[in-house]
C-alpha atoms as a PDB file:
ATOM      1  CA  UNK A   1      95.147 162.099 135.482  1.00  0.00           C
ATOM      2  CA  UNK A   2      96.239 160.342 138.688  1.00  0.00           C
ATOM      3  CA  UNK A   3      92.811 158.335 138.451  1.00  0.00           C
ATOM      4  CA  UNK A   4      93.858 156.983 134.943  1.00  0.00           C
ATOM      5  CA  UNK A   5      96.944 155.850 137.095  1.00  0.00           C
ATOM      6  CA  UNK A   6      95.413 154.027 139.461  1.00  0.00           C
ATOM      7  CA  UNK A   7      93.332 152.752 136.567  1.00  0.00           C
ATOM      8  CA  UNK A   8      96.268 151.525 134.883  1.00  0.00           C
ATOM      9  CA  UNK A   9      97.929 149.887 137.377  1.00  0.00           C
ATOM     10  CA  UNK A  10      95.144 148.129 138.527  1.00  0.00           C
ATOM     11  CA  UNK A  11      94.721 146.318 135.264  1.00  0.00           C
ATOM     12  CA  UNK A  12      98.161 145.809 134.787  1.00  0.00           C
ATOM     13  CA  UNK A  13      98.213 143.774 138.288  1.00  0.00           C
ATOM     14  CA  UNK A  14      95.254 141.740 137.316  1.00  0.00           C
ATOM     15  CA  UNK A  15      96.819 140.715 133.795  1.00  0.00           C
ATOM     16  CA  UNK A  16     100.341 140.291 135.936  1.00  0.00           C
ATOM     17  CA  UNK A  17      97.971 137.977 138.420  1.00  0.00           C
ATOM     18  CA  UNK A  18      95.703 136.058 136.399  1.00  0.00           C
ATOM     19  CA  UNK A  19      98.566 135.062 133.702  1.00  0.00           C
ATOM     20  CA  UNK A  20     100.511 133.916 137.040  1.00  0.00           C
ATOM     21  CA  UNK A  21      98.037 131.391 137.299  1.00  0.00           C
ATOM     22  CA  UNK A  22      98.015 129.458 133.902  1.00  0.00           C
ATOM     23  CA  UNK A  23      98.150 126.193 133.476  1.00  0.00           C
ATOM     24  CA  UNK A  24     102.139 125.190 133.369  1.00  0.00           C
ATOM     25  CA  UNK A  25     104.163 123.970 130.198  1.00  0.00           C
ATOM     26  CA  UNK A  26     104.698 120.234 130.517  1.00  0.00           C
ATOM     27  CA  UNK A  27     108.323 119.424 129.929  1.00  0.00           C
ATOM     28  CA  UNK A  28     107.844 117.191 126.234  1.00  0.00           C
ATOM     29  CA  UNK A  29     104.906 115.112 124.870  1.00  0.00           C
ATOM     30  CA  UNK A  30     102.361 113.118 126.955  1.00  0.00           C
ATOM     31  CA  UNK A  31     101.124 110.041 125.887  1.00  0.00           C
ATOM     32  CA  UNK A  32      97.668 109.373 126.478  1.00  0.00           C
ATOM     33  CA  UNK A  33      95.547 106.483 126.487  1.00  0.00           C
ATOM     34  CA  UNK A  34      92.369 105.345 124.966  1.00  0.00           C
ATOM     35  CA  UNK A  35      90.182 105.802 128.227  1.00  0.00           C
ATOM     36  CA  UNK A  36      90.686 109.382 128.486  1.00  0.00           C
ATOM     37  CA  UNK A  37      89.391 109.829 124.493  1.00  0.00           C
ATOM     38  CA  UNK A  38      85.640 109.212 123.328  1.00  0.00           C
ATOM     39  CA  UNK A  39      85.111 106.656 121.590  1.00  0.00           C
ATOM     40  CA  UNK A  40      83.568 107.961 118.793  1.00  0.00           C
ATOM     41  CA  UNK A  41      84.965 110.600 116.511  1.00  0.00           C
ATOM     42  CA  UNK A  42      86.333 113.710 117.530  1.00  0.00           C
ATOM     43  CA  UNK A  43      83.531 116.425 116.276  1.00  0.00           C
ATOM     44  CA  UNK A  44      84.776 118.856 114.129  1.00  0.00           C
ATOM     45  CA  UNK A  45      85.549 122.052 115.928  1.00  0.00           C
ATOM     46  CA  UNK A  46      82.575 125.269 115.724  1.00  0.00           C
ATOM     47  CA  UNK A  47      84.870 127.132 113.292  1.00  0.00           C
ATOM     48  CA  UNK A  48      85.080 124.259 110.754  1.00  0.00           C
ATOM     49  CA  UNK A  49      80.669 124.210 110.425  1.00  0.00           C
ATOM     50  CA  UNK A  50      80.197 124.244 106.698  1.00  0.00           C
ATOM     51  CA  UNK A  51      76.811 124.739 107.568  1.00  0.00           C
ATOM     52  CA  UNK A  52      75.242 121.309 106.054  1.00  0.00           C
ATOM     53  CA  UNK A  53      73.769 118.424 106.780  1.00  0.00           C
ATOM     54  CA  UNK A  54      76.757 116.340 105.688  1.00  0.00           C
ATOM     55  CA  UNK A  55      78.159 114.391 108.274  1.00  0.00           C
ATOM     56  CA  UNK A  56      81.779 115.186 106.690  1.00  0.00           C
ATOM     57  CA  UNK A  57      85.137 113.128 106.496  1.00  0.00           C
ATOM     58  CA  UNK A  58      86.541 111.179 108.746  1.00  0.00           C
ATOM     59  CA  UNK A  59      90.260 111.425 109.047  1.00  0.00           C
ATOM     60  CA  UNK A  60      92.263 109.025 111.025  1.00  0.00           C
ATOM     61  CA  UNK A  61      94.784 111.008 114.359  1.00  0.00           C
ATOM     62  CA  UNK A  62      97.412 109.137 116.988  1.00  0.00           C
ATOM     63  CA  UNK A  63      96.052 108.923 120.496  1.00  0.00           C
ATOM     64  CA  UNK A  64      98.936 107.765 122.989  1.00  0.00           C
ATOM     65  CA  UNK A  65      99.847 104.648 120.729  1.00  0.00           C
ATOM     66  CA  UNK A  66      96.355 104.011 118.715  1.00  0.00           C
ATOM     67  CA  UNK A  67      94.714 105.867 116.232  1.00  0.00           C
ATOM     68  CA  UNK A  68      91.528 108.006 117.130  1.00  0.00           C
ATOM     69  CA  UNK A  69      88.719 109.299 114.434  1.00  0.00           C
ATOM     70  CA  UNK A  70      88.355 113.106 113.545  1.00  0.00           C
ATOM     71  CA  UNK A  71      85.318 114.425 112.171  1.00  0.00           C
ATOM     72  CA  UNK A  72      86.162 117.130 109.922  1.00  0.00           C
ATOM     73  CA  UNK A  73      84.949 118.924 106.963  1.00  0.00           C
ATOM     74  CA  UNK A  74      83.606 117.140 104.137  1.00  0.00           C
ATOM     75  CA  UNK A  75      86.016 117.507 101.544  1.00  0.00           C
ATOM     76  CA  UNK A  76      85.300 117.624  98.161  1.00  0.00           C
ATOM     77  CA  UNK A  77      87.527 114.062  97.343  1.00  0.00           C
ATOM     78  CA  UNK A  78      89.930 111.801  98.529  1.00  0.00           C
ATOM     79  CA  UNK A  79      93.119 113.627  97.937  1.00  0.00           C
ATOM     80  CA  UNK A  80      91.740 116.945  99.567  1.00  0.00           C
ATOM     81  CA  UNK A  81      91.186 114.063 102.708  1.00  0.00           C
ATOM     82  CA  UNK A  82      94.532 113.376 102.462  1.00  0.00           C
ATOM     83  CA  UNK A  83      95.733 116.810 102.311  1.00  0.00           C
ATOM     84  CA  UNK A  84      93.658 117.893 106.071  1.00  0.00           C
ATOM     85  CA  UNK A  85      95.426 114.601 107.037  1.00  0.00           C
ATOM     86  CA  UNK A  86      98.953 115.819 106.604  1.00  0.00           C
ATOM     87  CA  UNK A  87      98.146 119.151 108.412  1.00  0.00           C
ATOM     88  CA  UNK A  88      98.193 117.097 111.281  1.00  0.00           C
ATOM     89  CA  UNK A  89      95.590 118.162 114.664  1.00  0.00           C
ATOM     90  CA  UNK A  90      94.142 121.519 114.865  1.00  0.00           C
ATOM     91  CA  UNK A  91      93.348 123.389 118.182  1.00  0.00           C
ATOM     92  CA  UNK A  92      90.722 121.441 119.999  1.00  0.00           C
ATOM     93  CA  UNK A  93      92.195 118.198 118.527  1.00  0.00           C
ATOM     94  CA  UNK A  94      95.391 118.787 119.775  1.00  0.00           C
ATOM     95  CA  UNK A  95      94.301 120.205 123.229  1.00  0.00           C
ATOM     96  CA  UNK A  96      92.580 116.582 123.607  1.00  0.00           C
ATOM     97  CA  UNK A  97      96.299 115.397 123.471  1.00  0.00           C
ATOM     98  CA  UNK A  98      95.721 113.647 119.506  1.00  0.00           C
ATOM     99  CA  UNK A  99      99.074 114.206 117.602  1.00  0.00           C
ATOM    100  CA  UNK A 100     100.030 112.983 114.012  1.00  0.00           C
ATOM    101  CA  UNK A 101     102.678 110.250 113.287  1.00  0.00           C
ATOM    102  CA  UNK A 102     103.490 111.724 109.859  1.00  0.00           C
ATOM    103  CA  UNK A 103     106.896 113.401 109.476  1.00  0.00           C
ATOM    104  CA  UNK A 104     106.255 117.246 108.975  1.00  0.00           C
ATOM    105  CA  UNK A 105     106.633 118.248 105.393  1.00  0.00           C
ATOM    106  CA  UNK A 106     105.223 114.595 103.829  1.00  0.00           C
ATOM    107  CA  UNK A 107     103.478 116.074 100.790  1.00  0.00           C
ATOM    108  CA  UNK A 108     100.347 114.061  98.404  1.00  0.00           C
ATOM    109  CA  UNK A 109     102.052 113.897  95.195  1.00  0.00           C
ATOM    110  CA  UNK A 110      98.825 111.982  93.587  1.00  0.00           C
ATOM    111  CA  UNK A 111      96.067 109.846  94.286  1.00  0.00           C
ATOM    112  CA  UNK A 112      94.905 107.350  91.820  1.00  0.00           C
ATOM    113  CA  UNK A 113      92.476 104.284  91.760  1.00  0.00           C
ATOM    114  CA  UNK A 114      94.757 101.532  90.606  1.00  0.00           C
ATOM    115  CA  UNK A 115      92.133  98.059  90.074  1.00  0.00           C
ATOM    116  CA  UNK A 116      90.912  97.496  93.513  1.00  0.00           C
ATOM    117  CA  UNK A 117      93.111  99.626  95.469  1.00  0.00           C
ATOM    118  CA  UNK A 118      93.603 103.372  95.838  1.00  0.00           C
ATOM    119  CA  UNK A 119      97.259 104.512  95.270  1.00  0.00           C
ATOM    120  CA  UNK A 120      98.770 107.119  97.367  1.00  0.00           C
ATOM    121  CA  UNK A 121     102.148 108.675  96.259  1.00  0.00           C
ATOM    122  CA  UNK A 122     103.905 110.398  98.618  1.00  0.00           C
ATOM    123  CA  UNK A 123     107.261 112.537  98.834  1.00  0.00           C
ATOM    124  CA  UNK A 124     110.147 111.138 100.707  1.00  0.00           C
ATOM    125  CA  UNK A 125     109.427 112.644 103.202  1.00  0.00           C
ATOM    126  CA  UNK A 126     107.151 109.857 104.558  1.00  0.00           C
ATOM    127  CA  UNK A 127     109.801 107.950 104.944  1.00  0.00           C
ATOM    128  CA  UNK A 128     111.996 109.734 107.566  1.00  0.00           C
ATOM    129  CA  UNK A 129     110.858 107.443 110.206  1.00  0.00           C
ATOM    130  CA  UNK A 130     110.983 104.037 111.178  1.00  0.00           C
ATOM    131  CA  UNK A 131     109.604 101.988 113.908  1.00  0.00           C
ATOM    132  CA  UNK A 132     106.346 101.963 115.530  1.00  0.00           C
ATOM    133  CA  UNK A 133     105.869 105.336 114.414  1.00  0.00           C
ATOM    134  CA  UNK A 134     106.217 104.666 110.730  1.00  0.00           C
ATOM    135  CA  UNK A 135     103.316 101.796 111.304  1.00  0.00           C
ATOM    136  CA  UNK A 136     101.015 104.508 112.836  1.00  0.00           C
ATOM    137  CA  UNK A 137     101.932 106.886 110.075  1.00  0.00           C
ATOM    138  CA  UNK A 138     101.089 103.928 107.779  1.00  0.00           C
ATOM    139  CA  UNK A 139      97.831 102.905 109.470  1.00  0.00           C
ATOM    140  CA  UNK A 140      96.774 107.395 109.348  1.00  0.00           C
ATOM    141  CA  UNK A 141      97.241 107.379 105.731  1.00  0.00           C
ATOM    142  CA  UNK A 142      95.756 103.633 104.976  1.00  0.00           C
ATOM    143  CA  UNK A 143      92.051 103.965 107.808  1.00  0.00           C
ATOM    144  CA  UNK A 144      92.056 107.379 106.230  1.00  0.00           C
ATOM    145  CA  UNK A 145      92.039 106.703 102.392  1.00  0.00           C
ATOM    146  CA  UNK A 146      89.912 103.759 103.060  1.00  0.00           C
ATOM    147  CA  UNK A 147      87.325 105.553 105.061  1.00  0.00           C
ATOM    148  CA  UNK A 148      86.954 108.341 102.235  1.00  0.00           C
ATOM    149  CA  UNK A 149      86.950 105.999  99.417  1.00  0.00           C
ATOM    150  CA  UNK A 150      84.984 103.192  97.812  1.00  0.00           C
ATOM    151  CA  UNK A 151      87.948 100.567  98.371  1.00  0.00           C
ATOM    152  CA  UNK A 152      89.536  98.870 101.528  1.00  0.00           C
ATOM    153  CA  UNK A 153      92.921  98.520  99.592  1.00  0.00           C
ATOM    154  CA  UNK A 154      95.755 101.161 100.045  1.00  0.00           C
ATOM    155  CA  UNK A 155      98.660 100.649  97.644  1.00  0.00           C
ATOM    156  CA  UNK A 156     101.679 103.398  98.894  1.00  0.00           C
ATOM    157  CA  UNK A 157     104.051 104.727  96.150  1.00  0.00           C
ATOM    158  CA  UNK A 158     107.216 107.236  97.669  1.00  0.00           C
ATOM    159  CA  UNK A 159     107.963 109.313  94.835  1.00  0.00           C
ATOM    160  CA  UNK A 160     106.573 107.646  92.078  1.00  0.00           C
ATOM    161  CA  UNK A 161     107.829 103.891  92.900  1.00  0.00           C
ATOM    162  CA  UNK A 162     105.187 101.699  94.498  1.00  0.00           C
ATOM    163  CA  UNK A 163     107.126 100.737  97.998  1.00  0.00           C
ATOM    164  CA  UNK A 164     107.275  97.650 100.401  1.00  0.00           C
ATOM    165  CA  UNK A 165     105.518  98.280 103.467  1.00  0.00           C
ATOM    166  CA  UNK A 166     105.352  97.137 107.169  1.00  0.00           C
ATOM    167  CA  UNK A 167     101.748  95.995 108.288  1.00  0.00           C
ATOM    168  CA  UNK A 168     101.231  95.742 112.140  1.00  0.00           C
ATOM    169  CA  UNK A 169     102.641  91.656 112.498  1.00  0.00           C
ATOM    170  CA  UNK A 170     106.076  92.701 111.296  1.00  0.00           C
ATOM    171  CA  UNK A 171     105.626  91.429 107.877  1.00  0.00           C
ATOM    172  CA  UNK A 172     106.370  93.726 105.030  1.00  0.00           C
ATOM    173  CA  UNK A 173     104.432  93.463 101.706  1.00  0.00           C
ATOM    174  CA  UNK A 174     104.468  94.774  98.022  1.00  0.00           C
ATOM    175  CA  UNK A 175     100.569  94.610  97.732  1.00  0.00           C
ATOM    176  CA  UNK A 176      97.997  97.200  98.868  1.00  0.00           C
ATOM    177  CA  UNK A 177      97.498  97.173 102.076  1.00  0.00           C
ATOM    178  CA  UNK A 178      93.707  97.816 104.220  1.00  0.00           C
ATOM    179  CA  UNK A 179      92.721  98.642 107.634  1.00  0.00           C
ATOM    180  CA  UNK A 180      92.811  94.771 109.123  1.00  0.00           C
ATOM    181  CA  UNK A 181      96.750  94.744 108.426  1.00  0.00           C
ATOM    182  CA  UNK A 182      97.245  97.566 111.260  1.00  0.00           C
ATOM    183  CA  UNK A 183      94.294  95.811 113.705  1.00  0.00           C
ATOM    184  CA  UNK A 184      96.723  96.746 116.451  1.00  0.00           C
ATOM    185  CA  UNK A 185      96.828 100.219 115.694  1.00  0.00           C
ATOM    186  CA  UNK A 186      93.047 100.428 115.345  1.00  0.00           C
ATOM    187  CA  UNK A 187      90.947 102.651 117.458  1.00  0.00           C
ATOM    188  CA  UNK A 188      89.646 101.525 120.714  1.00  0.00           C
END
């Protein structure tokens, strides 16, 4: 019995020691820039492997104030992109400091090809933001949709009504909008 004790509180001291020693909380966000981040892609993490040669989707994450590639997944269309979008980073994506500019709860209420441009409702949601964050939200949801379709031209609806919106020189505009208008916000 007493050597169970010592047992015991031996590995209660380690675990009491070795969690002393982790890595401390930083106080809010920390903005990271491009030179710390590879340039290509982040891979998709070892639990994601679907086990095939496809290269998978590309979705489009914030790095300090530029967006950064993902590799993910290959989904099986555009709006299922769209959907691994909105979930925002997972673990190893996150622990590289990438973040999402997209207001928690923005939901894909449909996807549609629309001539030459892809249309992308979303829920109002989308648009509890303003500023330069709304134009990186803008640029996710617009590299994104153009990298996992067959068109450059992104055309954003908020609950049903095709919307106005802000490209990277300040100007706003009714039409579809593609990669080139957020230059600025492109990766490194």
């Amino acid at each position: 019995m007493r050597r169970w004790f010592i047992v015991v509180i031996t590995v209660l001291a380690v675990v009491a020691v070795g969690g002393a020693c982790g890595i401390p909380d930083d106080e809010g966000p920390v903005a990271l820039d491009g030179a710390h981040l590879p340039p290509e892609p982040v891979p998709a993490e070892a639990d994601d492997a679907t086990g095939d040669d496809d290269e998978g989707s590309v979705l489009y994450l914030v790095a300090g104030e530029r967006l950064q590639p993902v590799q993910r997944p290959s989904q099986p269309d555009l709006t299922a992109t769209l959907v691994a979008l909105l979930e925002g980073p997972r673990g190893t994506e996150a622990a590289l400091g990438l973040r999402t500019a997209i207001p928690a709860g923005t939901r894909i209420l449909g996807v549609t090809l629309n001539g030459g441009a892809v249309r992308v409702d979303l829920s109002k949601e989308f648009v509890s933001i303003v500023g330069e964050e709304h134009l990186l939200a803008l640029a996710q949801v617009v590299y994104t949709a153009a990298e996992a379709s067959a068109v450059d031209q992104v055309q954003i609806a908020i609950e049903g009504e095709a919307v106005a919106v802000a490209r990277d020189d300040g100007q706003l505009t009714s039409g579809p909008v593609g990669p080139s208008d957020y230059d600025a916000l492109a990766p490194p």
